[in-house]
Every structure is written in C-alpha cells, then in structure tokens.
PDB file of N, CA and C in Angstrom:
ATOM      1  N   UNK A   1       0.851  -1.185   0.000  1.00  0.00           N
ATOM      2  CA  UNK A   1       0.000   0.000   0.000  1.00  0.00           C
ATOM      3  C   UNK A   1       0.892   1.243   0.000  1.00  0.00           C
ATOM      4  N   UNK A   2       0.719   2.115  -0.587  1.00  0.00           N
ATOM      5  CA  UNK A   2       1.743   3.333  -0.817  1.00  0.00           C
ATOM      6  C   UNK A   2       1.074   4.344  -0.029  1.00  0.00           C
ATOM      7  N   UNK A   3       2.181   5.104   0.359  1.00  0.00           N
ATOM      8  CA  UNK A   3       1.524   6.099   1.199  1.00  0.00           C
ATOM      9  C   UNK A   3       0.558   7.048   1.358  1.00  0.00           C
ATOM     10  N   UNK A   4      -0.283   7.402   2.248  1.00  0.00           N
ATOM     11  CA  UNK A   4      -1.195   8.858   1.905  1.00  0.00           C
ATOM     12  C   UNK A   4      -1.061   9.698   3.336  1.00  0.00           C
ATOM     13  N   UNK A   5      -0.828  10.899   2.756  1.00  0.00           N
ATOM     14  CA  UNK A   5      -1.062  12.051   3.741  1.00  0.00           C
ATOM     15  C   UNK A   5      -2.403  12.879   4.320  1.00  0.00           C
ATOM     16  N   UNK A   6      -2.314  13.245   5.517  1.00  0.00           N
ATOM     17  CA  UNK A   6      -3.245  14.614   5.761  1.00  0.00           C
ATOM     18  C   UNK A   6      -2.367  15.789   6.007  1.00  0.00           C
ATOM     19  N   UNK A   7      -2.315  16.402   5.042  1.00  0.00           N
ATOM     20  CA  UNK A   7      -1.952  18.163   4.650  1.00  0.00           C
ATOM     21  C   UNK A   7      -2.147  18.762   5.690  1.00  0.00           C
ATOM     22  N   UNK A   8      -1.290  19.147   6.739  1.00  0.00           N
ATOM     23  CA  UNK A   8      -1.838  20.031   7.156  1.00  0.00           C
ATOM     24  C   UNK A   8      -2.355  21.514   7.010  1.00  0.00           C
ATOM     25  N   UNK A   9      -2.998  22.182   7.714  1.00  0.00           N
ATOM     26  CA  UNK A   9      -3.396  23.624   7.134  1.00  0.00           C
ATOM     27  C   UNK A   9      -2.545  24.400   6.449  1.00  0.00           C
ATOM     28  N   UNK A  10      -1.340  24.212   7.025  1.00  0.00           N
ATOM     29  CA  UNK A  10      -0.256  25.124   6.315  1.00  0.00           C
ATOM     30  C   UNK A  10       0.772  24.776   5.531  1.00  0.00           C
ATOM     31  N   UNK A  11       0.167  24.158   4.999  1.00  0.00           N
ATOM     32  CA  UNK A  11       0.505  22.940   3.404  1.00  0.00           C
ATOM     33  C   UNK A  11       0.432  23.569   2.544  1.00  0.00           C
ATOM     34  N   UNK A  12       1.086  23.814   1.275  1.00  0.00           N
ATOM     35  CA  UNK A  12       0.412  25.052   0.623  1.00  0.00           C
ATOM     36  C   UNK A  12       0.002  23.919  -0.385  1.00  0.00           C
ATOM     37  N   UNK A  13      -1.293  24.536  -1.646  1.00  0.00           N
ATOM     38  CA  UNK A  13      -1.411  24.151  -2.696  1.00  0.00           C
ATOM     39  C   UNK A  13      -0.530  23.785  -3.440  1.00  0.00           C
ATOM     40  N   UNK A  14       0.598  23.894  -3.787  1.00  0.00           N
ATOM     41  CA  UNK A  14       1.722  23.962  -4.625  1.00  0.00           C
ATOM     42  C   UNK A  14       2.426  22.021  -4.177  1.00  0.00           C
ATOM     43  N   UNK A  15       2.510  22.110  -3.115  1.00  0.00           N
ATOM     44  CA  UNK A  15       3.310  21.090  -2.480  1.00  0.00           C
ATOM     45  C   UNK A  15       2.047  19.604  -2.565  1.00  0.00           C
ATOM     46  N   UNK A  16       1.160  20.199  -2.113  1.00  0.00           N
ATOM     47  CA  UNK A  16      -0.190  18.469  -2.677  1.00  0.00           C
ATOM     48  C   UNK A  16       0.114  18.405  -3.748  1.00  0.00           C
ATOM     49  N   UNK A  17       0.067  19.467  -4.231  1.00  0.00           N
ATOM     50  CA  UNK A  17       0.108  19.294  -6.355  1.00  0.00           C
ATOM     51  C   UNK A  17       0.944  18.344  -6.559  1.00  0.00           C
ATOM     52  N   UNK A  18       1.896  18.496  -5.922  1.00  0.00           N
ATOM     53  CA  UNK A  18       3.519  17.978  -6.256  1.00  0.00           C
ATOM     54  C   UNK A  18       3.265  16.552  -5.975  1.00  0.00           C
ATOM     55  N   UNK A  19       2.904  16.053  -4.856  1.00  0.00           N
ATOM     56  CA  UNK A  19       2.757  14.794  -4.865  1.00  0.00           C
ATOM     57  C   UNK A  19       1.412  14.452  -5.234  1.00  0.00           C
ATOM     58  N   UNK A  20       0.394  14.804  -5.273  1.00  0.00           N
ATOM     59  CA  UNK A  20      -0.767  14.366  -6.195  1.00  0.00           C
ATOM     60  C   UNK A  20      -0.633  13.947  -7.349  1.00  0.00           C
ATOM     61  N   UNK A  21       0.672  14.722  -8.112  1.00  0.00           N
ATOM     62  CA  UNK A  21       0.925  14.340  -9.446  1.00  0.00           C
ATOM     63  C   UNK A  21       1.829  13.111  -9.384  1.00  0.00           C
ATOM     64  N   UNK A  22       2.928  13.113  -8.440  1.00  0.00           N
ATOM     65  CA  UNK A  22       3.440  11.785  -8.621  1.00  0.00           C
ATOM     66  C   UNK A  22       2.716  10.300  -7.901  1.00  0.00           C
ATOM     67  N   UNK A  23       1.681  10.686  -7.704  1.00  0.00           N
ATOM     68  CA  UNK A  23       0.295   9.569  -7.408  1.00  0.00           C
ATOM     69  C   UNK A  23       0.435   9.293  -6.161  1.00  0.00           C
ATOM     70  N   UNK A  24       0.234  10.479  -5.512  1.00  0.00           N
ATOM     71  CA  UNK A  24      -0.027  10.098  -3.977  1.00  0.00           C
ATOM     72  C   UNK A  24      -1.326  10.505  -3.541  1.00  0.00           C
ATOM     73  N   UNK A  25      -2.037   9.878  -2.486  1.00  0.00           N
ATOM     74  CA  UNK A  25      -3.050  10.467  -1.996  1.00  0.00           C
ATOM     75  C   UNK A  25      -3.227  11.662  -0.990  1.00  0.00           C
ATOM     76  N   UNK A  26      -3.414  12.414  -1.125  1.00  0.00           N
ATOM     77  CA  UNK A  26      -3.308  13.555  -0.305  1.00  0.00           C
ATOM     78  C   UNK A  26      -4.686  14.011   0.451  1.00  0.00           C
ATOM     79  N   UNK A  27      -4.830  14.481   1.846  1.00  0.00           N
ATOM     80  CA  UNK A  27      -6.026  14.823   2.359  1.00  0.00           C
ATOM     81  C   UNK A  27      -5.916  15.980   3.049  1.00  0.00           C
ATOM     82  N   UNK A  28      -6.694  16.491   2.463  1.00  0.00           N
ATOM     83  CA  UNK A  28      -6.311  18.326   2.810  1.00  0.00           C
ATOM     84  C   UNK A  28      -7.370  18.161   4.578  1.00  0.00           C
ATOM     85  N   UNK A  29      -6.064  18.919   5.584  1.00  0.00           N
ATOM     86  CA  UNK A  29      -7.224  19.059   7.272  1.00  0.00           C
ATOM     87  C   UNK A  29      -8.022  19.519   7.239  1.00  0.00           C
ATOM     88  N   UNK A  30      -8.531  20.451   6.045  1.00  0.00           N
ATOM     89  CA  UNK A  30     -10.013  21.363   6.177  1.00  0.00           C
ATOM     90  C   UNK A  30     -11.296  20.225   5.805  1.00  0.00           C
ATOM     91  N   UNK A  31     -10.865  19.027   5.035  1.00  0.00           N
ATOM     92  CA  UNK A  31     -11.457  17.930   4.556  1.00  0.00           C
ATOM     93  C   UNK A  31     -12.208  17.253   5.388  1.00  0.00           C
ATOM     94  N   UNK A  32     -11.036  17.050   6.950  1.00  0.00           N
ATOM     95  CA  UNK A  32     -11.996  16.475   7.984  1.00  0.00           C
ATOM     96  C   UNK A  32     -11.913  16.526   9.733  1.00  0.00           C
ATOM     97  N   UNK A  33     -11.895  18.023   9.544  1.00  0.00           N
ATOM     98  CA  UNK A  33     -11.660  18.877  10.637  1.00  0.00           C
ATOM     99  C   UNK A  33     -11.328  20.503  10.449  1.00  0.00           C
ATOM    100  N   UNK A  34     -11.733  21.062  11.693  1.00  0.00           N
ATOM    101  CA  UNK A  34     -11.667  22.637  11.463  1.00  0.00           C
ATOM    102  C   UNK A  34     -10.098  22.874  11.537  1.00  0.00           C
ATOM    103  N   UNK A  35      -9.564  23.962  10.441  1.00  0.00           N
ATOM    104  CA  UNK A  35      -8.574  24.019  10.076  1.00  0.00           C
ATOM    105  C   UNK A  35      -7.161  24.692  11.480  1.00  0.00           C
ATOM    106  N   UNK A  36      -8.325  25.210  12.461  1.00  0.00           N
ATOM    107  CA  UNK A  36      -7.639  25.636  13.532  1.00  0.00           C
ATOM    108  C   UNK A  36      -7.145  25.397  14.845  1.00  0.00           C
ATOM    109  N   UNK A  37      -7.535  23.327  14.468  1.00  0.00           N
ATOM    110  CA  UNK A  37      -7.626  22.521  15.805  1.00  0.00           C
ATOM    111  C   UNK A  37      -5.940  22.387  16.196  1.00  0.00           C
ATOM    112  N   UNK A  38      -5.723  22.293  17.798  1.00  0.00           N
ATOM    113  CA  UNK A  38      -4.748  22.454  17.736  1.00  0.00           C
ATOM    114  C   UNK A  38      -3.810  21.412  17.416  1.00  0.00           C
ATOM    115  N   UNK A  39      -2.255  21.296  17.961  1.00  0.00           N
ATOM    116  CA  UNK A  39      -1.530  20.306  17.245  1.00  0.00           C
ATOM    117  C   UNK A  39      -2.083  18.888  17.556  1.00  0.00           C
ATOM    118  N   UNK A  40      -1.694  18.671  18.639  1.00  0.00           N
ATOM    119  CA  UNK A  40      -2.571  17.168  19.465  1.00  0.00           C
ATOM    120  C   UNK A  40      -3.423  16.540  18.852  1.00  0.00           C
ATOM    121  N   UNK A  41      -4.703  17.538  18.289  1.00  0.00           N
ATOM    122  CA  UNK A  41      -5.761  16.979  17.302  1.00  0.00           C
ATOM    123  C   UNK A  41      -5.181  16.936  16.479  1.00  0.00           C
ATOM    124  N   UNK A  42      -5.000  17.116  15.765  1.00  0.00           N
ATOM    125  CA  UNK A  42      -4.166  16.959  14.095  1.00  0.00           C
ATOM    126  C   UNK A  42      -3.624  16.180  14.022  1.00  0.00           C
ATOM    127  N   UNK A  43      -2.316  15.692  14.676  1.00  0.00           N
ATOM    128  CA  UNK A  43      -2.034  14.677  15.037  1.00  0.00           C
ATOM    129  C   UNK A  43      -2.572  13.443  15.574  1.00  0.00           C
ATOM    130  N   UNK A  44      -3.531  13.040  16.254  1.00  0.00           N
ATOM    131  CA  UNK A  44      -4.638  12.592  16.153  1.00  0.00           C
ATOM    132  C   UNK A  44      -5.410  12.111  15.311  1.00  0.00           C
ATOM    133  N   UNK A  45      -6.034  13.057  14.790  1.00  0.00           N
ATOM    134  CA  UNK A  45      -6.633  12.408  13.619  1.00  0.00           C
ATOM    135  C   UNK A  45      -5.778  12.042  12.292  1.00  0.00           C
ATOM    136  N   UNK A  46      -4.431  12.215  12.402  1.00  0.00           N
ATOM    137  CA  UNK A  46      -3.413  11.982  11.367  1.00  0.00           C
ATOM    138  C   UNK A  46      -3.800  10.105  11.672  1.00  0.00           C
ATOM    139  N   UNK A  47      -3.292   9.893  13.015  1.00  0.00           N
ATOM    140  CA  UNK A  47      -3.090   8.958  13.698  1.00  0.00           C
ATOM    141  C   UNK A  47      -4.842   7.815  13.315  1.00  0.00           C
ATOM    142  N   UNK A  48      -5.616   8.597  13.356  1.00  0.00           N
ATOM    143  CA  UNK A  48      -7.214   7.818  13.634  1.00  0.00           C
ATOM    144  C   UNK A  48      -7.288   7.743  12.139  1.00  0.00           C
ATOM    145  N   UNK A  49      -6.931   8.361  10.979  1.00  0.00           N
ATOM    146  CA  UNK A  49      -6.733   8.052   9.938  1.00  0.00           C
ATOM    147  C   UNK A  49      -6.389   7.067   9.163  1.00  0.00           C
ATOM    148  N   UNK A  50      -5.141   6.796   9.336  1.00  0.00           N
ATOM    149  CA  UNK A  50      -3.847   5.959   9.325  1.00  0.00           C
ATOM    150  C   UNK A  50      -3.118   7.057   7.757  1.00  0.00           C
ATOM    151  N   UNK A  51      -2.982   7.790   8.683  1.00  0.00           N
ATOM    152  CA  UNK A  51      -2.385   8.728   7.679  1.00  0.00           C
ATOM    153  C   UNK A  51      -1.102   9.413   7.967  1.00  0.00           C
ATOM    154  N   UNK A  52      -0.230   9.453   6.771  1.00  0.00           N
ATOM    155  CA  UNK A  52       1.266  10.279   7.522  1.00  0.00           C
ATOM    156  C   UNK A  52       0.902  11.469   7.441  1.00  0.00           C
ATOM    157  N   UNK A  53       1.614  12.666   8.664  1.00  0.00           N
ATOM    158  CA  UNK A  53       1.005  13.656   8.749  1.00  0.00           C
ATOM    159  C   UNK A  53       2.102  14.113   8.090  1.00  0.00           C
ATOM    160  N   UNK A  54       1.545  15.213   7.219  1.00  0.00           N
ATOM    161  CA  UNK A  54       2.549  16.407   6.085  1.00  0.00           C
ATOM    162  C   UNK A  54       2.442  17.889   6.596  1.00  0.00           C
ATOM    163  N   UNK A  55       3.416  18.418   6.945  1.00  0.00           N
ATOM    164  CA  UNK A  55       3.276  19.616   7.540  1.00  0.00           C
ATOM    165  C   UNK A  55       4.993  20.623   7.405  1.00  0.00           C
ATOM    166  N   UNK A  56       4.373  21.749   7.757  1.00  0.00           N
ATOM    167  CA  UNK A  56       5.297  23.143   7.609  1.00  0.00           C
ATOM    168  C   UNK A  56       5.531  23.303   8.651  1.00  0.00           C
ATOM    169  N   UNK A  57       4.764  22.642   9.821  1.00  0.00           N
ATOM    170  CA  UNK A  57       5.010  23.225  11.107  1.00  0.00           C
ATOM    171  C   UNK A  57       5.561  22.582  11.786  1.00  0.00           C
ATOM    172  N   UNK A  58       6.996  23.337  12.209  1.00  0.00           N
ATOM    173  CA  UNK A  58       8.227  22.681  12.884  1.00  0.00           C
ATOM    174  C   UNK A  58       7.919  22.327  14.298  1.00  0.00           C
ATOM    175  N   UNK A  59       7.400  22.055  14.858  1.00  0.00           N
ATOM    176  CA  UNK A  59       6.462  21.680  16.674  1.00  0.00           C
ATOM    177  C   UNK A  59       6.835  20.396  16.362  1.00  0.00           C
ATOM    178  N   UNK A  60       5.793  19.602  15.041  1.00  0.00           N
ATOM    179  CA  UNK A  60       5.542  18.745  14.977  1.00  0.00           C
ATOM    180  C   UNK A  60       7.254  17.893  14.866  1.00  0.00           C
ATOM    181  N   UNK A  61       8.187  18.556  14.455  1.00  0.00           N
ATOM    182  CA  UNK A  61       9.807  17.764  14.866  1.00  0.00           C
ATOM    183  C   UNK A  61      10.216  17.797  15.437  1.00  0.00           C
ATOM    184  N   UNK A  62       9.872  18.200  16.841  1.00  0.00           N
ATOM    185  CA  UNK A  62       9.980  18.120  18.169  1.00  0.00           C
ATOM    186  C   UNK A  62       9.678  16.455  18.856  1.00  0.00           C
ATOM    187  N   UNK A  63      11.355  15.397  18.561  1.00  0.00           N
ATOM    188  CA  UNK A  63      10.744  14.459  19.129  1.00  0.00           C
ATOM    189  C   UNK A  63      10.334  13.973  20.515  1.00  0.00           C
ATOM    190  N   UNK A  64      10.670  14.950  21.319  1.00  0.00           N
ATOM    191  CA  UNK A  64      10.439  15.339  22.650  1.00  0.00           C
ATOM    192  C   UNK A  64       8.777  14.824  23.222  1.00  0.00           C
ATOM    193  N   UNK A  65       8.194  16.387  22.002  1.00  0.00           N
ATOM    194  CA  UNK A  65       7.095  16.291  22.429  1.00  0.00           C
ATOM    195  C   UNK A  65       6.201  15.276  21.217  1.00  0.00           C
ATOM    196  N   UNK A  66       6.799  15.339  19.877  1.00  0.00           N
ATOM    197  CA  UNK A  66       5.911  14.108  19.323  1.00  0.00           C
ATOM    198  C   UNK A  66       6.912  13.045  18.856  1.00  0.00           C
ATOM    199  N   UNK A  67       7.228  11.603  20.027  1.00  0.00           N
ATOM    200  CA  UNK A  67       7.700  11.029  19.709  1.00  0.00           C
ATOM    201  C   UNK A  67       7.280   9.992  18.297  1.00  0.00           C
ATOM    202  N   UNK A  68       8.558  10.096  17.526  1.00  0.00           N
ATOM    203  CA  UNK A  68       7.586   9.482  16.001  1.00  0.00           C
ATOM    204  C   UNK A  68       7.028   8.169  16.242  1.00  0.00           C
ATOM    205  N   UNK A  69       7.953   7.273  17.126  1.00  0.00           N
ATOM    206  CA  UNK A  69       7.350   5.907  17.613  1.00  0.00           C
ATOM    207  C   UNK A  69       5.673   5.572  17.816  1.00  0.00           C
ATOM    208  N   UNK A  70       5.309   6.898  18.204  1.00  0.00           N
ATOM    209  CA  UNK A  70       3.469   6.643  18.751  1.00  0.00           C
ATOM    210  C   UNK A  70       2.633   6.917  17.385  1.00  0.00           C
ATOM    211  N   UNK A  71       3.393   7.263  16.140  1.00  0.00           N
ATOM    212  CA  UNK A  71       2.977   7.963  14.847  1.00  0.00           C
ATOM    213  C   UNK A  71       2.649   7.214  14.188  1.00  0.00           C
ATOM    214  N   UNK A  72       2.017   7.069  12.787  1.00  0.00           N
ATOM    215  CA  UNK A  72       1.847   6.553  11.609  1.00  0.00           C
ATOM    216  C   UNK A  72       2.835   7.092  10.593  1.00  0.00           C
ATOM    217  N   UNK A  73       3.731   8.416  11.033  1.00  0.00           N
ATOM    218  CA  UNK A  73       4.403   8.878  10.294  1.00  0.00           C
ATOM    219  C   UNK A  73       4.664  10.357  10.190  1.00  0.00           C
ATOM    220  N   UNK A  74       5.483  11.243  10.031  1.00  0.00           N
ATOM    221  CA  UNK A  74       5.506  12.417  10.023  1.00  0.00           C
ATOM    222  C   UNK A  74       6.251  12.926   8.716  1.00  0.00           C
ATOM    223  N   UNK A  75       6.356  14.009   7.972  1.00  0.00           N
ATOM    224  CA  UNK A  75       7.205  14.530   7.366  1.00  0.00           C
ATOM    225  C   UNK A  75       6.896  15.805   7.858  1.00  0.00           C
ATOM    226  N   UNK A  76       7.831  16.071   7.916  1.00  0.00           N
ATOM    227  CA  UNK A  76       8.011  17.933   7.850  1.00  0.00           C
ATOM    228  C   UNK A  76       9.233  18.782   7.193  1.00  0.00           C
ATOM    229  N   UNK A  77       8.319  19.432   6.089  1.00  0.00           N
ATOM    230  CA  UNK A  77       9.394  20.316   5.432  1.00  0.00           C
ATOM    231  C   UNK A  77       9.366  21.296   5.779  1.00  0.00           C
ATOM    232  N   UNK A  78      11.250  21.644   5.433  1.00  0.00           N
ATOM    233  CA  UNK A  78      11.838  22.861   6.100  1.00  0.00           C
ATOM    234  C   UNK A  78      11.935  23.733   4.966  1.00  0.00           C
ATOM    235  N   UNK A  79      10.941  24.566   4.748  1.00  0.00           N
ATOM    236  CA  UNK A  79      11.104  25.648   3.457  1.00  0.00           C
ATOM    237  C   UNK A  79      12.034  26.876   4.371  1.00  0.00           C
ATOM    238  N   UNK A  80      11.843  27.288   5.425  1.00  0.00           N
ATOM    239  CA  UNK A  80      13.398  28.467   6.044  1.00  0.00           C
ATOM    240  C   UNK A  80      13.150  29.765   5.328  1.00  0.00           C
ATOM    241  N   UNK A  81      11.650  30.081   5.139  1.00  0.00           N
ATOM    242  CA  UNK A  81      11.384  31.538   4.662  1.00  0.00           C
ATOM    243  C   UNK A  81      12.359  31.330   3.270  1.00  0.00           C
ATOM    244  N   UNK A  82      12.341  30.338   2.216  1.00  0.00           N
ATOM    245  CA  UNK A  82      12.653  30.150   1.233  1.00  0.00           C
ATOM    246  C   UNK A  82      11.760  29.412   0.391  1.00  0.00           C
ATOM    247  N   UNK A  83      10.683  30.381  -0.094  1.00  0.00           N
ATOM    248  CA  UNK A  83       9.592  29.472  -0.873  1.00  0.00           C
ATOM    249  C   UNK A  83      10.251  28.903  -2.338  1.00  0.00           C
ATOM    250  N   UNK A  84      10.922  29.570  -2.614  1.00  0.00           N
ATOM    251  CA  UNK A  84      11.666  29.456  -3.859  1.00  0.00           C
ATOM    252  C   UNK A  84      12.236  27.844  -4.050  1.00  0.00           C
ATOM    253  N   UNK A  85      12.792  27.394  -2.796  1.00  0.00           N
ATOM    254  CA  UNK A  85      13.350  26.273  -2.851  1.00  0.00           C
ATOM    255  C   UNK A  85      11.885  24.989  -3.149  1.00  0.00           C
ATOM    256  N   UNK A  86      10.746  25.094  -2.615  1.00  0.00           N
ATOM    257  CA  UNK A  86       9.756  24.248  -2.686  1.00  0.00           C
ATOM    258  C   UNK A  86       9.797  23.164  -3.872  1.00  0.00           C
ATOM    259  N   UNK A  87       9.937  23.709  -4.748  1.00  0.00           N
ATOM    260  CA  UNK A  87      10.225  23.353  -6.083  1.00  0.00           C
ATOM    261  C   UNK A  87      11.141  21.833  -6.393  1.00  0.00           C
ATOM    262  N   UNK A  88      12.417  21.841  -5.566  1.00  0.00           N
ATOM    263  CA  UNK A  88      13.442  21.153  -5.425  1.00  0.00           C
ATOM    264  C   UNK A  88      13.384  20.204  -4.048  1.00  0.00           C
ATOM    265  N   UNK A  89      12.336  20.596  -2.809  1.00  0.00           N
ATOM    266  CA  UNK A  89      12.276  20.169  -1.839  1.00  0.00           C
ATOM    267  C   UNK A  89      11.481  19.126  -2.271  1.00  0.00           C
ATOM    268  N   UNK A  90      10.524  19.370  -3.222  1.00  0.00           N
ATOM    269  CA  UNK A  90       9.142  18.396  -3.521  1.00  0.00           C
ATOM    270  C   UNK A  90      10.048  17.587  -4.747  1.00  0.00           C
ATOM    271  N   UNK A  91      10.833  17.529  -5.514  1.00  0.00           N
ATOM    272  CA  UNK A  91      11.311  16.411  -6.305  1.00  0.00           C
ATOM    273  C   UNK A  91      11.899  15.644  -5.449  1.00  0.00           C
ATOM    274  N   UNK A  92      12.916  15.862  -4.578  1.00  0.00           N
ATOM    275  CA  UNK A  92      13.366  15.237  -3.753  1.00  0.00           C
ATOM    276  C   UNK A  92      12.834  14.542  -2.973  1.00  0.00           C
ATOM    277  N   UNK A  93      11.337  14.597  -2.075  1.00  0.00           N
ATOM    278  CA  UNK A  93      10.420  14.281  -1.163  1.00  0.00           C
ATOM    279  C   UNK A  93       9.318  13.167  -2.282  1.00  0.00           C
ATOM    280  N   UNK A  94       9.228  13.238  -3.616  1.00  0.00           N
ATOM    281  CA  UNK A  94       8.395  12.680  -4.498  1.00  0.00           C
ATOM    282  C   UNK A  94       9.749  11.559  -5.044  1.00  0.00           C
ATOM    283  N   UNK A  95      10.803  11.531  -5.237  1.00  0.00           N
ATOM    284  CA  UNK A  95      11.711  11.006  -5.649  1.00  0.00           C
ATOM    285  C   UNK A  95      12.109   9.754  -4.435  1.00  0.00           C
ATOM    286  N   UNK A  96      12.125  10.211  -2.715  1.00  0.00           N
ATOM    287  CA  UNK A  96      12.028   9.399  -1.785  1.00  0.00           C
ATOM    288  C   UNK A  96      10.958   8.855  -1.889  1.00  0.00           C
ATOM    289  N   UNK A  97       9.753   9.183  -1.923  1.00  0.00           N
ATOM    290  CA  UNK A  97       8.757   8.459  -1.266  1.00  0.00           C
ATOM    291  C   UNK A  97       8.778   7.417  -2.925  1.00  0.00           C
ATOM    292  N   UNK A  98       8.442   8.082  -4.185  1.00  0.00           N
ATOM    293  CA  UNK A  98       8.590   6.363  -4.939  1.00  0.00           C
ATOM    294  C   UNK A  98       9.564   5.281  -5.087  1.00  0.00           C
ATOM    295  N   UNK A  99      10.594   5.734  -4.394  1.00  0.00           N
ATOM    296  CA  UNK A  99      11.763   4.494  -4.084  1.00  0.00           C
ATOM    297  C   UNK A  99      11.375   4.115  -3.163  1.00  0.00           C
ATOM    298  N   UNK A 100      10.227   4.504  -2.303  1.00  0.00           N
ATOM    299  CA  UNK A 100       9.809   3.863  -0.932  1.00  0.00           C
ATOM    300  C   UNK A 100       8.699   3.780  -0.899  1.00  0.00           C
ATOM    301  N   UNK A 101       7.755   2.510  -1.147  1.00  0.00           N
ATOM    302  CA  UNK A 101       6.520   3.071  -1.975  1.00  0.00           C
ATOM    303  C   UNK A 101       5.961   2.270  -0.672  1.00  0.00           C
ATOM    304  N   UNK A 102       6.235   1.190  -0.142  1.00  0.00           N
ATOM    305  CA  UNK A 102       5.789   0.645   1.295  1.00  0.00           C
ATOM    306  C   UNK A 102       5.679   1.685   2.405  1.00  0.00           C
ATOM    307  N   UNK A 103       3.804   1.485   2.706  1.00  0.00           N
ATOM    308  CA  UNK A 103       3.702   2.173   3.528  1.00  0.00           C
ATOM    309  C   UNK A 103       4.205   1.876   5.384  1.00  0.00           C
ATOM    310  N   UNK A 104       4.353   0.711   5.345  1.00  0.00           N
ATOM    311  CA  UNK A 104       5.394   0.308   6.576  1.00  0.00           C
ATOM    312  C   UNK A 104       6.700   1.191   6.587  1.00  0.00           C
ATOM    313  N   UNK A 105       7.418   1.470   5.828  1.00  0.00           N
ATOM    314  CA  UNK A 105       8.847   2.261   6.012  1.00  0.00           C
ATOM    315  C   UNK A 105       8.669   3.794   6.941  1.00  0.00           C
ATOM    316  N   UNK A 106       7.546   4.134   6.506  1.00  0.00           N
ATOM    317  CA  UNK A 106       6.954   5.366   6.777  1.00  0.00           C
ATOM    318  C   UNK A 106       6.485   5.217   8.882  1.00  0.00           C
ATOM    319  N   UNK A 107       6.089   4.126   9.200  1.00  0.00           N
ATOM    320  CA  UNK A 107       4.947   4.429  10.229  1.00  0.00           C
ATOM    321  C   UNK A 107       6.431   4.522  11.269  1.00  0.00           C
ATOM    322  N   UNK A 108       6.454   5.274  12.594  1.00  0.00           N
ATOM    323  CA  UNK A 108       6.983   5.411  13.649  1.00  0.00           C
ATOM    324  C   UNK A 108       7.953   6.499  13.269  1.00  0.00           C
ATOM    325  N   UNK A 109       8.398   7.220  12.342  1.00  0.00           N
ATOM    326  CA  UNK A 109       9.611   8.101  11.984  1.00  0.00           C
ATOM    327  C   UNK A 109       9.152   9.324  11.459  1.00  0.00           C
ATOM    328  N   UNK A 110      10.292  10.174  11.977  1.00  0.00           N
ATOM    329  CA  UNK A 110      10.100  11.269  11.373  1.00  0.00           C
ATOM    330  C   UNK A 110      11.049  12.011  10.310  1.00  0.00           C
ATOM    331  N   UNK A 111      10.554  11.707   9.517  1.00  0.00           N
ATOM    332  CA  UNK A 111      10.997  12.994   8.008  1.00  0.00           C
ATOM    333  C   UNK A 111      11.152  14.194   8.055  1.00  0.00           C
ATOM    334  N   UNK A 112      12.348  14.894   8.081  1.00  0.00           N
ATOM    335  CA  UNK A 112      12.780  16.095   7.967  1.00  0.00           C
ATOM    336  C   UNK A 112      13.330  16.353   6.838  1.00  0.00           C
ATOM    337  N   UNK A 113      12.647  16.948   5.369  1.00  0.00           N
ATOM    338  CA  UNK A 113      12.836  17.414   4.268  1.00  0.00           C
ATOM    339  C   UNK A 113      13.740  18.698   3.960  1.00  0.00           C
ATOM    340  N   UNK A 114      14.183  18.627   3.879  1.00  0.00           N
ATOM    341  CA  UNK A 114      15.322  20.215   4.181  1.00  0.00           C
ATOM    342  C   UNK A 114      16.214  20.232   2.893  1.00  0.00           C
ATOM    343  N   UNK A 115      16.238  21.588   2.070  1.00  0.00           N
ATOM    344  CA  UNK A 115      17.157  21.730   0.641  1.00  0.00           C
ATOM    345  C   UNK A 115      17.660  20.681   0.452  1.00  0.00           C
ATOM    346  N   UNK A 116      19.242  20.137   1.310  1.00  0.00           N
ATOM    347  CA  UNK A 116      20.157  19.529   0.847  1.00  0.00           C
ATOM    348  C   UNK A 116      20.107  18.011   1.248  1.00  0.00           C
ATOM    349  N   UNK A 117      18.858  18.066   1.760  1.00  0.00           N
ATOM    350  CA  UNK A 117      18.794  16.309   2.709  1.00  0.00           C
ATOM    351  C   UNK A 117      17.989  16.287   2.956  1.00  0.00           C
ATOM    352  N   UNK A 118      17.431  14.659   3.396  1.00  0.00           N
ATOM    353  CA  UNK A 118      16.556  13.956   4.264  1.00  0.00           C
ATOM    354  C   UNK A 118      16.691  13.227   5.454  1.00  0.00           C
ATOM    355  N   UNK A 119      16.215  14.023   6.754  1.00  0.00           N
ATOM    356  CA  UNK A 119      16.455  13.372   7.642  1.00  0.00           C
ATOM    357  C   UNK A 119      15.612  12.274   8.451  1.00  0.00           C
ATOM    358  N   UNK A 120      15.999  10.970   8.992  1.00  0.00           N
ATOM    359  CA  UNK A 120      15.092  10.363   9.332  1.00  0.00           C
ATOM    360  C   UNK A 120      15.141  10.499  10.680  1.00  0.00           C
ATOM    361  N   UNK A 121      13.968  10.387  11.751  1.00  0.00           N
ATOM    362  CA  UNK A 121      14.122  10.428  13.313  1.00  0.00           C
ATOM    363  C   UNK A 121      13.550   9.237  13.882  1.00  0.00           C
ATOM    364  N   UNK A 122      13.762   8.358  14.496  1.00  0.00           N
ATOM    365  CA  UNK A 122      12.899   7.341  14.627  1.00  0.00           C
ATOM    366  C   UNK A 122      12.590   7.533  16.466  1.00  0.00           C
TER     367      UNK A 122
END
C-alpha cells in the first residue's frame, strides 16, 4: 500500500500538487476537521486516519514532544522563509517516497525534508 497524507493547514497548494501528481493520496485538514484545531488533534486524527502527517510546522519535529514511535508517520518540510526552494524540496520528497513506496517504512519516523537532505528520526 503506498503512502497517503493529511496536509496540514499550512501545506500550501503547490506542495499536494507535487505529490498528487506523482500519485499520492493527499487529504487536505479542512477535509476532515476545522482548520484551527490544535496540534494534538491533528495529530490525532493523522493517527485515527492511518495517515502520515505532512506539515510546515516545525512543533511537529519536536521528538520530545511528538515522539515518532506513537505515529503513523511524520514529514516535515523545512522551506526556512525560502519558498523558492519548494520546487526542489518536492522532487526530492516525491523522488524518496517512490523508491519507498511501502507504507510500513513510513509508520513510527520522522521525516525532515530540508534543501540539501533527508532526515530520518525514529
């Protein structure tokens, strides 16, 4: 089974596109929940889903407070007030995930997408 995400709110259009086109399933949070719930929920329902959660918001790489172990999965990209880079972050992030098309590789870790790398956190 290949992976699918819930977008979080501050996902932009540009970045679903990106993997929508390389055939991923994507689920935007306004889809099935109010867009302003806080992290816990989101995570949550990432979790009640069985969905990897996709997000901008750096909290969520905090393995402190969200250890990836209790997850279905996390990515979080590091755009760094550099929208420009998105472009190159999403070939790279679409280029990993179809060399990794098992959705097992994904559940307990966290993905840190960043210009020059991919980091994994388990």
């Amino acid at each position: 089974m290949i992976p699918s995400f819930l977008a979080d709110h501050c996902v932009t259009t540009s970045i679903i596109r990106s993997l929508q086109t390389g055939g991923f399933q994507v689920t935007r949070l306004k889809e099935v929940m109010a867009i302003d719930s806080d992290d816990p929920q989101v995570i949550a329902k990432a979790t009640d889903l069985d969905l990897i959660l996709l997000t901008l918001n750096g909290d969520f790489s905090n393995v402190t407070t969200y250890p990836p172990n209790r997850y279905r999965g996390i990515i979080s990209i590091k755009l760094q007030d550099h929208p420009k880079i998105t472009q190159v972050l999403m070939k790279r992030l679409v280029k990993y995930l179809t060399a990794n098309p098992q959705r097992e590789h994904y559940i307990g870790k966290l993905f840190i997408i960043e210009h020059h790398r991919i980091r994994i956190r388990t």
